[in-house]
Structure formats: C-alpha cells, structure tokens
C-alpha atoms as a PDB file:
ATOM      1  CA  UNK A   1       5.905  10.815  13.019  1.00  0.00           C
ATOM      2  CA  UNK A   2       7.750  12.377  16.215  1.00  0.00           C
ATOM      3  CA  UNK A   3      10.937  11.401  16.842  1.00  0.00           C
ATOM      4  CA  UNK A   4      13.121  11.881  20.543  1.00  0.00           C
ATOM      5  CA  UNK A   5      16.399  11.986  20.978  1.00  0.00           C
ATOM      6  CA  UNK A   6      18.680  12.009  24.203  1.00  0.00           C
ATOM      7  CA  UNK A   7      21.199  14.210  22.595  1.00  0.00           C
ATOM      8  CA  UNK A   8      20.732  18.038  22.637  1.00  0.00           C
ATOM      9  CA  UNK A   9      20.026  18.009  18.743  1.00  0.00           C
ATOM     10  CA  UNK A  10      18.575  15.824  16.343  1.00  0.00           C
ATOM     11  CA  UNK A  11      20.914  14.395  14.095  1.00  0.00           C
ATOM     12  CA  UNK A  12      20.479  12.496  10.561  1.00  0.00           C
ATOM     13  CA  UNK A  13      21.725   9.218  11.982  1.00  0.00           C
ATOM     14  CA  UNK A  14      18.387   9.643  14.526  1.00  0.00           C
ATOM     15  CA  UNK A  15      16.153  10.200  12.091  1.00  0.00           C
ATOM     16  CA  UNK A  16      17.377   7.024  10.317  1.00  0.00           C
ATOM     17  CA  UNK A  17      17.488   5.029  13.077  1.00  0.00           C
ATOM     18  CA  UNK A  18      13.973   5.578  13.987  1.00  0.00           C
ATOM     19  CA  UNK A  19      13.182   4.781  10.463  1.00  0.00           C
ATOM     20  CA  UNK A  20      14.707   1.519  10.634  1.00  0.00           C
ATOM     21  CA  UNK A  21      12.770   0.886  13.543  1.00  0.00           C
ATOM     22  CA  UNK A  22       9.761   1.753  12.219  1.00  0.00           C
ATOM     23  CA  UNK A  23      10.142  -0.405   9.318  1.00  0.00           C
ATOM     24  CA  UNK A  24      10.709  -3.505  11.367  1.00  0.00           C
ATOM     25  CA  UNK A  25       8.030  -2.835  13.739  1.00  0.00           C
ATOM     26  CA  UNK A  26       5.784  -2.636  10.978  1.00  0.00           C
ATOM     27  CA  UNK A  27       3.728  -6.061  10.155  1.00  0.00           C
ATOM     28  CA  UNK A  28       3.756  -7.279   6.614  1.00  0.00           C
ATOM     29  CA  UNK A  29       0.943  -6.631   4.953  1.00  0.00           C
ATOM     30  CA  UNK A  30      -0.828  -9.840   5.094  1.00  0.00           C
ATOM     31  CA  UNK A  31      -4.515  -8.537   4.751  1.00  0.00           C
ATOM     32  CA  UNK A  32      -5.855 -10.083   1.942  1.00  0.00           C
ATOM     33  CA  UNK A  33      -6.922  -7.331  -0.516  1.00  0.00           C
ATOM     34  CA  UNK A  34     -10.172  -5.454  -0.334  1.00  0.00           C
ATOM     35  CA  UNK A  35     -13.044  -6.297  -2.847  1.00  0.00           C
ATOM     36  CA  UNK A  36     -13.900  -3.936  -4.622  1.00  0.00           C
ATOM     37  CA  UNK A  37     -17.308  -2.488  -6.011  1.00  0.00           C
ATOM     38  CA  UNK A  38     -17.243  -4.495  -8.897  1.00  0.00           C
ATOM     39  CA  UNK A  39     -16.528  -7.797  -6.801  1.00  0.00           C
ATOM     40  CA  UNK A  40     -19.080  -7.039  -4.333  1.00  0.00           C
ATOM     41  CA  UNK A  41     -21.948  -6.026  -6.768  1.00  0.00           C
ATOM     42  CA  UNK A  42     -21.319  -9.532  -8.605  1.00  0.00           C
ATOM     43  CA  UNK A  43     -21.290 -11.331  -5.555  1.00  0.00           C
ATOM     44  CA  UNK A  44     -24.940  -9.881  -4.228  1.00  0.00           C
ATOM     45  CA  UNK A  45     -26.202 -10.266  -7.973  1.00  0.00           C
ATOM     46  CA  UNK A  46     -24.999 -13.945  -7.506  1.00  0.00           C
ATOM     47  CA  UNK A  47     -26.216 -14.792  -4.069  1.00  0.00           C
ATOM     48  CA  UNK A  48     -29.606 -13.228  -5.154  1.00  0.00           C
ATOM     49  CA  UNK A  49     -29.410 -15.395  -8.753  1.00  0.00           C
ATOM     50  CA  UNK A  50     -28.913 -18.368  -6.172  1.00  0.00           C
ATOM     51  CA  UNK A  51     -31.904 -17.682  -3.563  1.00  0.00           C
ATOM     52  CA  UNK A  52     -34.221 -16.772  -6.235  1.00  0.00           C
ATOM     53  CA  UNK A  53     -33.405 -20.099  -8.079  1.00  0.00           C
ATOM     54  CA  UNK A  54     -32.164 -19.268 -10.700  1.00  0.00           C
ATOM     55  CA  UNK A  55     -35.088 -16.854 -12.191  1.00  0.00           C
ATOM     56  CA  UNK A  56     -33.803 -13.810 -13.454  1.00  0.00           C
ATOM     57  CA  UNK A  57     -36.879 -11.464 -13.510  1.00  0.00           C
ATOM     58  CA  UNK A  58     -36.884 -12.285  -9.187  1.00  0.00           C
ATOM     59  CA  UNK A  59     -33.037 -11.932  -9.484  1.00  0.00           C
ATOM     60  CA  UNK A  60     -33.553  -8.114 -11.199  1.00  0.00           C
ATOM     61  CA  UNK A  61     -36.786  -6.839  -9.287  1.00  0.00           C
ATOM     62  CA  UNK A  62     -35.588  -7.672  -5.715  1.00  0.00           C
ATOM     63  CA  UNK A  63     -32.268  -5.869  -6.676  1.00  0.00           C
ATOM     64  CA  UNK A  64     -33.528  -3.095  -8.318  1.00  0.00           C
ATOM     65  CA  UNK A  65     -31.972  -3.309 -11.693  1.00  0.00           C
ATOM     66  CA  UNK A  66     -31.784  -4.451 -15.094  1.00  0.00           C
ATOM     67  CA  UNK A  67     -32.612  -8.061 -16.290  1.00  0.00           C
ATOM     68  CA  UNK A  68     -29.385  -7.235 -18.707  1.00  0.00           C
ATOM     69  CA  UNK A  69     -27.183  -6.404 -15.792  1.00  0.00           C
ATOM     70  CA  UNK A  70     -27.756  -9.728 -13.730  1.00  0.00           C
ATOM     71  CA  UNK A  71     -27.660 -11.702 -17.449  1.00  0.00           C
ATOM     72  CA  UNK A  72     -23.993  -9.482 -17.824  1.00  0.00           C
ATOM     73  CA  UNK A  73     -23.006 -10.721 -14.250  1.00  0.00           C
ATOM     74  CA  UNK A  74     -23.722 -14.048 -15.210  1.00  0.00           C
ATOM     75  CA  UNK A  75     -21.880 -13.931 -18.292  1.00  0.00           C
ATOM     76  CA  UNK A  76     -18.981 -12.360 -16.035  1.00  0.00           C
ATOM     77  CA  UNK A  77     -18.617 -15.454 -13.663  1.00  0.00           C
ATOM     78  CA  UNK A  78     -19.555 -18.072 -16.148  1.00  0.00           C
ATOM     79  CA  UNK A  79     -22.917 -19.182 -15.303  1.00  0.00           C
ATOM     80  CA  UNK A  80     -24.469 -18.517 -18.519  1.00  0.00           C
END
C-alpha cells in the first residue's frame, strides 16, 4: 500500500483516510466460494458414474482408483 500526501509529512488522519477509501473502493466479495478438492473429486467421480452408466468397475478403471472410493462417493451424494 503507498500512500501520498500534499502536506510535507504524513500524518495519522492520512493514513486513515486512505484507508477509508480503500475500503469503499473495494467490491464486496460476491465470488461464490471456491470448490474445493473434495467437491471437485466427487463431482468427476460423478460425471464419470453418469457417462459410464452407471457401472462402477468402468467408473473406477477410467479414473484410476478404487471400486470402494467411487461406491464411498456415491454413498457421499446419495446415489447409493
């Protein structure tokens, strides 16, 4: 953060001023929230449940892991 003044020296009531302006310049934060790994790795596990149609052996070999962890994501979200 740099902060200019017009006066010879910086004062306190600078400092808050250009705080105050900084805090309405800033936009809320109305980014919806990240996923995170969890969230992502169940939706993959999900979208590949859904393209290999249902079958959980396809589901597990094209993803590379256990039959037990796309059975757990499915658990998870309620399919099964």
């Amino acid at each position: 953060m740099l902060i200019v003044a017009n006066a010879s020296r910086l004062l306190p009531s600078h400092v808050l001023s250009a705080l105050a302006a900084m805090a309405k310049s800033k936009p809320a934060n109305d980014e919806p929230p990240k996923p995170n790994l969890k969230e992502s790795r169940g939706k993959l596990i999900l979208e590949t449940y859904r393209r290999c149609e249902g079958n959980v052996v396809h589901t597990a070999k094209e993803l590379a892991v256990s039959r037990n962890t796309v059975y757990r994501e499915l658990r998870r979200s309620g399919l099964r």
